[in-house]
Structure formats: C-alpha cells, structure tokens
C-alpha atoms as a PDB file:
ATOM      1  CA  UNK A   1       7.006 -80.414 -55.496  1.00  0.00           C
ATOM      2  CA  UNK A   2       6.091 -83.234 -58.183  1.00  0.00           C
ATOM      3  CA  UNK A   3       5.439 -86.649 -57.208  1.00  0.00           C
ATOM      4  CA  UNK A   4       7.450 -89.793 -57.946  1.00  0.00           C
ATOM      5  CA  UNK A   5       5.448 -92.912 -59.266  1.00  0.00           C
ATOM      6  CA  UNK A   6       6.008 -96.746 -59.383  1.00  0.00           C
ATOM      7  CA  UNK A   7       5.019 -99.011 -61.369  1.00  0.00           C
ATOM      8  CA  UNK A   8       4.215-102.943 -60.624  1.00  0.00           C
ATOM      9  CA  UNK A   9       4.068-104.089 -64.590  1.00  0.00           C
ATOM     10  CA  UNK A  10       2.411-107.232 -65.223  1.00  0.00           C
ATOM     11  CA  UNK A  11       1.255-109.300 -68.432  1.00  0.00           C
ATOM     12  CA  UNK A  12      -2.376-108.780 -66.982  1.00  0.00           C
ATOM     13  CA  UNK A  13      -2.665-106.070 -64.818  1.00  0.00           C
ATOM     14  CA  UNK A  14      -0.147-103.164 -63.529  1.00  0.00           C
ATOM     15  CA  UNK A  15      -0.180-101.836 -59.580  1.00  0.00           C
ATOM     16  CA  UNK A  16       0.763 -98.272 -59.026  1.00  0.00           C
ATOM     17  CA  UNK A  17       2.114 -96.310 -56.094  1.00  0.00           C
ATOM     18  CA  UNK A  18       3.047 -92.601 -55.819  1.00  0.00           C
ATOM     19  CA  UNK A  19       4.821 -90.645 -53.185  1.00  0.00           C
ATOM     20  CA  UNK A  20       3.011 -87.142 -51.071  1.00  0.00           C
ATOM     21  CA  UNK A  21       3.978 -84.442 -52.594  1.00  0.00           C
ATOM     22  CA  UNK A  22       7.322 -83.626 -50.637  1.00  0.00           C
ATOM     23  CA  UNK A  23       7.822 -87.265 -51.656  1.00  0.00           C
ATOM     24  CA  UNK A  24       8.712 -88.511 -48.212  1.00  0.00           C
ATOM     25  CA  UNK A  25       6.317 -91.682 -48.315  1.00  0.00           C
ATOM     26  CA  UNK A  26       4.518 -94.467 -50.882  1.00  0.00           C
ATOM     27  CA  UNK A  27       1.735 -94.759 -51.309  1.00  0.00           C
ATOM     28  CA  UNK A  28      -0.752 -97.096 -52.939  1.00  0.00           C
ATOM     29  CA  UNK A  29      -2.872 -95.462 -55.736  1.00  0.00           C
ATOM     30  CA  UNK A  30      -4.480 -97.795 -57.702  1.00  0.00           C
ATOM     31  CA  UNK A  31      -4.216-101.192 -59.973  1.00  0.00           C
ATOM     32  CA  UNK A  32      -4.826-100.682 -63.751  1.00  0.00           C
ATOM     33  CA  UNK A  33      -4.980-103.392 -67.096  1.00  0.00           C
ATOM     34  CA  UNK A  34      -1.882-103.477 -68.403  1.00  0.00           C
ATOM     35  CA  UNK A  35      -3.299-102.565 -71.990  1.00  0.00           C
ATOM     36  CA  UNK A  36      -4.809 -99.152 -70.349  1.00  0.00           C
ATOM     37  CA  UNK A  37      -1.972 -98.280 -68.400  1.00  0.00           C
ATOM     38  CA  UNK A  38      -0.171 -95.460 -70.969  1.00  0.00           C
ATOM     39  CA  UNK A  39      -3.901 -93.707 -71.136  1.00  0.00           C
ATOM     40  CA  UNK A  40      -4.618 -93.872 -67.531  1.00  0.00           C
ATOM     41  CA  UNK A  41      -0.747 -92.831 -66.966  1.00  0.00           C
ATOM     42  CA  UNK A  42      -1.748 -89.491 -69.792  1.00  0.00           C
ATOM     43  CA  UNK A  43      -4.993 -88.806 -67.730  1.00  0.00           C
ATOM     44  CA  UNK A  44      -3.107 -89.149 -63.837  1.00  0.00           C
ATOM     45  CA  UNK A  45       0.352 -86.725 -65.876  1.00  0.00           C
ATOM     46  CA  UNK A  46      -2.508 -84.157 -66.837  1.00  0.00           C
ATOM     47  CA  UNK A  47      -3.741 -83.836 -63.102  1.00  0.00           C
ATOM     48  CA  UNK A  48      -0.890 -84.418 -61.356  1.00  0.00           C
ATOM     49  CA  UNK A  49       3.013 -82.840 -61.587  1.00  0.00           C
ATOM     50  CA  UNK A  50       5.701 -86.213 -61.484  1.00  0.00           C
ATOM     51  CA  UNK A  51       8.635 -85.915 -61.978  1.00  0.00           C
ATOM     52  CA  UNK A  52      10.432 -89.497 -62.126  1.00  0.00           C
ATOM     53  CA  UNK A  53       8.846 -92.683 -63.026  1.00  0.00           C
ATOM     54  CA  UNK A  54       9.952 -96.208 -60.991  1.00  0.00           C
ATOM     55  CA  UNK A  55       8.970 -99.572 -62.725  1.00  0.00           C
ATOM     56  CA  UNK A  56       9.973-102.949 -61.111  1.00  0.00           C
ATOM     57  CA  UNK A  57      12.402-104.739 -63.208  1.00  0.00           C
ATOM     58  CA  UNK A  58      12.133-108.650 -62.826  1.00  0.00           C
ATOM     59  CA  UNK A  59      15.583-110.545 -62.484  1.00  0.00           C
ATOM     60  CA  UNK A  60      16.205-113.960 -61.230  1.00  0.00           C
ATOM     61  CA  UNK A  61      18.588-114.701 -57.784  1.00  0.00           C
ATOM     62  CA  UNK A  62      21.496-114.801 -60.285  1.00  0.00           C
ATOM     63  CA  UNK A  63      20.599-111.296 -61.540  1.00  0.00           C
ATOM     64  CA  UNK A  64      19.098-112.914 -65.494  1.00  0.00           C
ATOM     65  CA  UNK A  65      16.392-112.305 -67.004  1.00  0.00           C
ATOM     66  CA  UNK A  66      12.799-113.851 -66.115  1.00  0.00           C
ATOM     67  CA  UNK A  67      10.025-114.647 -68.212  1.00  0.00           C
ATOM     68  CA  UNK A  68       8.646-111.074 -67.828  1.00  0.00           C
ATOM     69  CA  UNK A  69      11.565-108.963 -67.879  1.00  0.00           C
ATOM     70  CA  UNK A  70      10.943-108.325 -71.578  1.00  0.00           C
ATOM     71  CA  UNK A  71       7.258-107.334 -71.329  1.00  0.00           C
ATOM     72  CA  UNK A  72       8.938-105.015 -68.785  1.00  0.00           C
ATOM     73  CA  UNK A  73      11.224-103.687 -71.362  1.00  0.00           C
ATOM     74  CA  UNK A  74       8.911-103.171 -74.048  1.00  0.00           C
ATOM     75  CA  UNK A  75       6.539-101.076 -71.813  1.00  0.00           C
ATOM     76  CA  UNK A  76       9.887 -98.915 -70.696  1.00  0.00           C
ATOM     77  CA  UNK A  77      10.401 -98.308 -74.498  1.00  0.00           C
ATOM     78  CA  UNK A  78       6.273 -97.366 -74.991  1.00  0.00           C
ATOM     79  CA  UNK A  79       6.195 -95.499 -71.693  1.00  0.00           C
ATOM     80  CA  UNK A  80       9.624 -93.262 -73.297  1.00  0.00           C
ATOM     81  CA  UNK A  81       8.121 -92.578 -76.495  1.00  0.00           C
ATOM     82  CA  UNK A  82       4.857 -91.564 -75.065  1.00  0.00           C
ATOM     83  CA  UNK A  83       6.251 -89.080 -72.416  1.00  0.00           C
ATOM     84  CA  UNK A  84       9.592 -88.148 -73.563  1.00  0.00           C
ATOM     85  CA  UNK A  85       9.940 -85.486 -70.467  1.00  0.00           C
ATOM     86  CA  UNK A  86       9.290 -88.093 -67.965  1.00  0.00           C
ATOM     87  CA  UNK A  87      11.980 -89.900 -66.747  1.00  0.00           C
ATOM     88  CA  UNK A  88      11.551 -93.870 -66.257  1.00  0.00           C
ATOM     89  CA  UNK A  89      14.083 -95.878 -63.521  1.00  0.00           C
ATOM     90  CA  UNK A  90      14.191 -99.792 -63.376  1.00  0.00           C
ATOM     91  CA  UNK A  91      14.691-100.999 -60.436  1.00  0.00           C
ATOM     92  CA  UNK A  92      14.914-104.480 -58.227  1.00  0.00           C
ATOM     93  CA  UNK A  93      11.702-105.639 -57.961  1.00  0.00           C
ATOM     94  CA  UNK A  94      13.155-109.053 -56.437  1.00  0.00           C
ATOM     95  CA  UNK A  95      10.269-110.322 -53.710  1.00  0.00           C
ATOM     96  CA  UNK A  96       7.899-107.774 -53.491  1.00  0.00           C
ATOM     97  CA  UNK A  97       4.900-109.699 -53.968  1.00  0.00           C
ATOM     98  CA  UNK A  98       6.377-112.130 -51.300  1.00  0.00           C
ATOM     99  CA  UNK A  99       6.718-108.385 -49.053  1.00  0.00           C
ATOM    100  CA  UNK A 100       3.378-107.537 -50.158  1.00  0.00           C
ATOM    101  CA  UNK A 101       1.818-110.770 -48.870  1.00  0.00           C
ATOM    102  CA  UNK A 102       3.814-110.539 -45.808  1.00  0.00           C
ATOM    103  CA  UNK A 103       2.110-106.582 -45.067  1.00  0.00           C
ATOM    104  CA  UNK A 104      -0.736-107.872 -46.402  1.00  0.00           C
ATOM    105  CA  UNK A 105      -0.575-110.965 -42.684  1.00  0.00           C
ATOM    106  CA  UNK A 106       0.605-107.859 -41.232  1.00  0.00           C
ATOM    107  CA  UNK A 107      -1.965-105.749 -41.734  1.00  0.00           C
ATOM    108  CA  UNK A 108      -4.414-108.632 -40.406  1.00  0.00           C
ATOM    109  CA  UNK A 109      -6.326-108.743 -43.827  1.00  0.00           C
ATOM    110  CA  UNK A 110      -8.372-111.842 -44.282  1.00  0.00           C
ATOM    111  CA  UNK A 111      -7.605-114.708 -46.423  1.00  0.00           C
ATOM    112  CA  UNK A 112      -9.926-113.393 -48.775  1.00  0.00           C
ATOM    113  CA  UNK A 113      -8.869-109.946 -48.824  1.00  0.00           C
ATOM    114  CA  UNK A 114      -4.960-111.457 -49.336  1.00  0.00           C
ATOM    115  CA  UNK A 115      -6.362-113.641 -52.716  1.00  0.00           C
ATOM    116  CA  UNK A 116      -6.816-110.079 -54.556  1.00  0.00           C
ATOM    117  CA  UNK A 117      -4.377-110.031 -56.785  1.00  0.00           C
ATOM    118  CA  UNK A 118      -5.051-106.389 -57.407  1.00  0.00           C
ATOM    119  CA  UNK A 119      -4.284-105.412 -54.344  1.00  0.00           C
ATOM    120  CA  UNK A 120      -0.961-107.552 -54.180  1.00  0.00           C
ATOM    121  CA  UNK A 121      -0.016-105.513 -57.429  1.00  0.00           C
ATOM    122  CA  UNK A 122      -0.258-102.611 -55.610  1.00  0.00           C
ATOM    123  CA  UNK A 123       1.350-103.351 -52.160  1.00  0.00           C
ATOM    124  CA  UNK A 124       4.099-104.176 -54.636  1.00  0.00           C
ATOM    125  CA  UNK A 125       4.337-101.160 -56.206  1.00  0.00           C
ATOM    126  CA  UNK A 126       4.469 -99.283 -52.676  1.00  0.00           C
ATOM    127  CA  UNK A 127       7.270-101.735 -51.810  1.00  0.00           C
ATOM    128  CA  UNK A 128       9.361-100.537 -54.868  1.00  0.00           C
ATOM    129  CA  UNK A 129       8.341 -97.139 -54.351  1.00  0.00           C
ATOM    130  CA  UNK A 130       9.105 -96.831 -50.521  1.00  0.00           C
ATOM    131  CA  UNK A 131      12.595 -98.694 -51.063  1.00  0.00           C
ATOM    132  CA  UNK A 132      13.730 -96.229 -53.899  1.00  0.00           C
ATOM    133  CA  UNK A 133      12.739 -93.881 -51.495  1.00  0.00           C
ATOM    134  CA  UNK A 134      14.951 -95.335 -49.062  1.00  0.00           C
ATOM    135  CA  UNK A 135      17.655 -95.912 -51.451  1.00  0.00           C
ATOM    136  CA  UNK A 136      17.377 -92.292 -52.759  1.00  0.00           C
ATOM    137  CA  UNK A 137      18.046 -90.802 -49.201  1.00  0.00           C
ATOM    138  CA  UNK A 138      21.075 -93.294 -48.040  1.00  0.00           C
ATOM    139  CA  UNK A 139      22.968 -91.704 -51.248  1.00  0.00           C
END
C-alpha cells in the first residue's frame, strides 16, 4: 500500500512526515530547504510508492490569508506541474508549531534540542499528517 506524505512549507525550510505503509501512523521523515524540496520530493517518489500528498495551508483565526499562504500556493501549483499523478490536499495547519513545541516539553527534550527549528518543522508536519489521518478515518 503507498504512503501518504505531509508537507510543513516554509519560506526557508520545509518539514516532512509520511505515514507506514498501511498508513495507520505519522511519522517524521526529514526537514529539507525549501528551494530543494521538488528534487528531494522526485528522488523520495522514485524510492517510495505515495499516493496523496498533505501540505499545511496557513490561515488566520478568521479563516484569511497569512503572510505565507501564498508561498504555500505557489509551491501547490509547482508541486502539480511537476507530478501531475500525485495528488496534493491543503489542509489546516492552524497551531502546529505551537503542538509541536508542546510534544516537543512532552517528549522532555532540552531547551536546546526545542530551539531547532528543523525539528519543529517536522513535528509539524507529523501533526498535519497524524490529524488528516484522524480526519480521514472519522469520515
């Protein structure tokens, strides 16, 4: 069974998240530069079978637009035609850095260990992952 990936986008650097292969859990692969995200996204599509793509979409409480929702928008259209075949979702991405620093207390990491930003990026893009997840199974 093909795996589902997320995507944390951001202006410098983008975390990523993919489910097991019976795509019953999230997670965290690795953090990438935004500007070598499509190649390392050809490279991971050539080893691996996915078969839907989940990117964070940025929105404000009131549900508008925020400062990066259109960096997020003109990945989706790069990302579509690059891979064609692969299907891309939006979703909420509302808090999941504030989640991902939360685990990260959780998870007892050190103050230091919490300052990576890299690793933020990708607790977030479990977050999204695991909740679509979620979401997916509810329905």
């Amino acid at each position: 069974m093909p795996r589902l990936l997320a995507i944390d986008y951001g202006s410098k650097r983008c975390g990523i998240a993919v489910t097991d292969p019976l795509q019953i859990i999230a997670n965290g692969l690795t953090t990438v530069k935004s500007f070598e995200l499509l190649q390392y996204l050809n490279e991971y599509f050539e080893r691996e079978q996915v078969e839907k793509v989940v990117i964070g979409y940025p929105t404000n409480l009131d549900g508008t637009n925020t400062h990066a929702t259109p960096l997020v928008l003109n990945f989706i259209k790069s990302f579509k035609k690059k891979f064609p075949t692969v299907p891309i979702v939006p979703v909420d991405e509302q808090y999941t850095s504030k989640l991902a620093t939360r685990a990260m207390l959780d998870m007892g990491l050190k103050k230091k260990d919490r300052r990576k930003k890299e690793l933020v990026d990708e607790i977030s893009a479990t977050i999204i992952l695991q909740g679509y997840l979620n979401q997916s199974k509810e329905t």
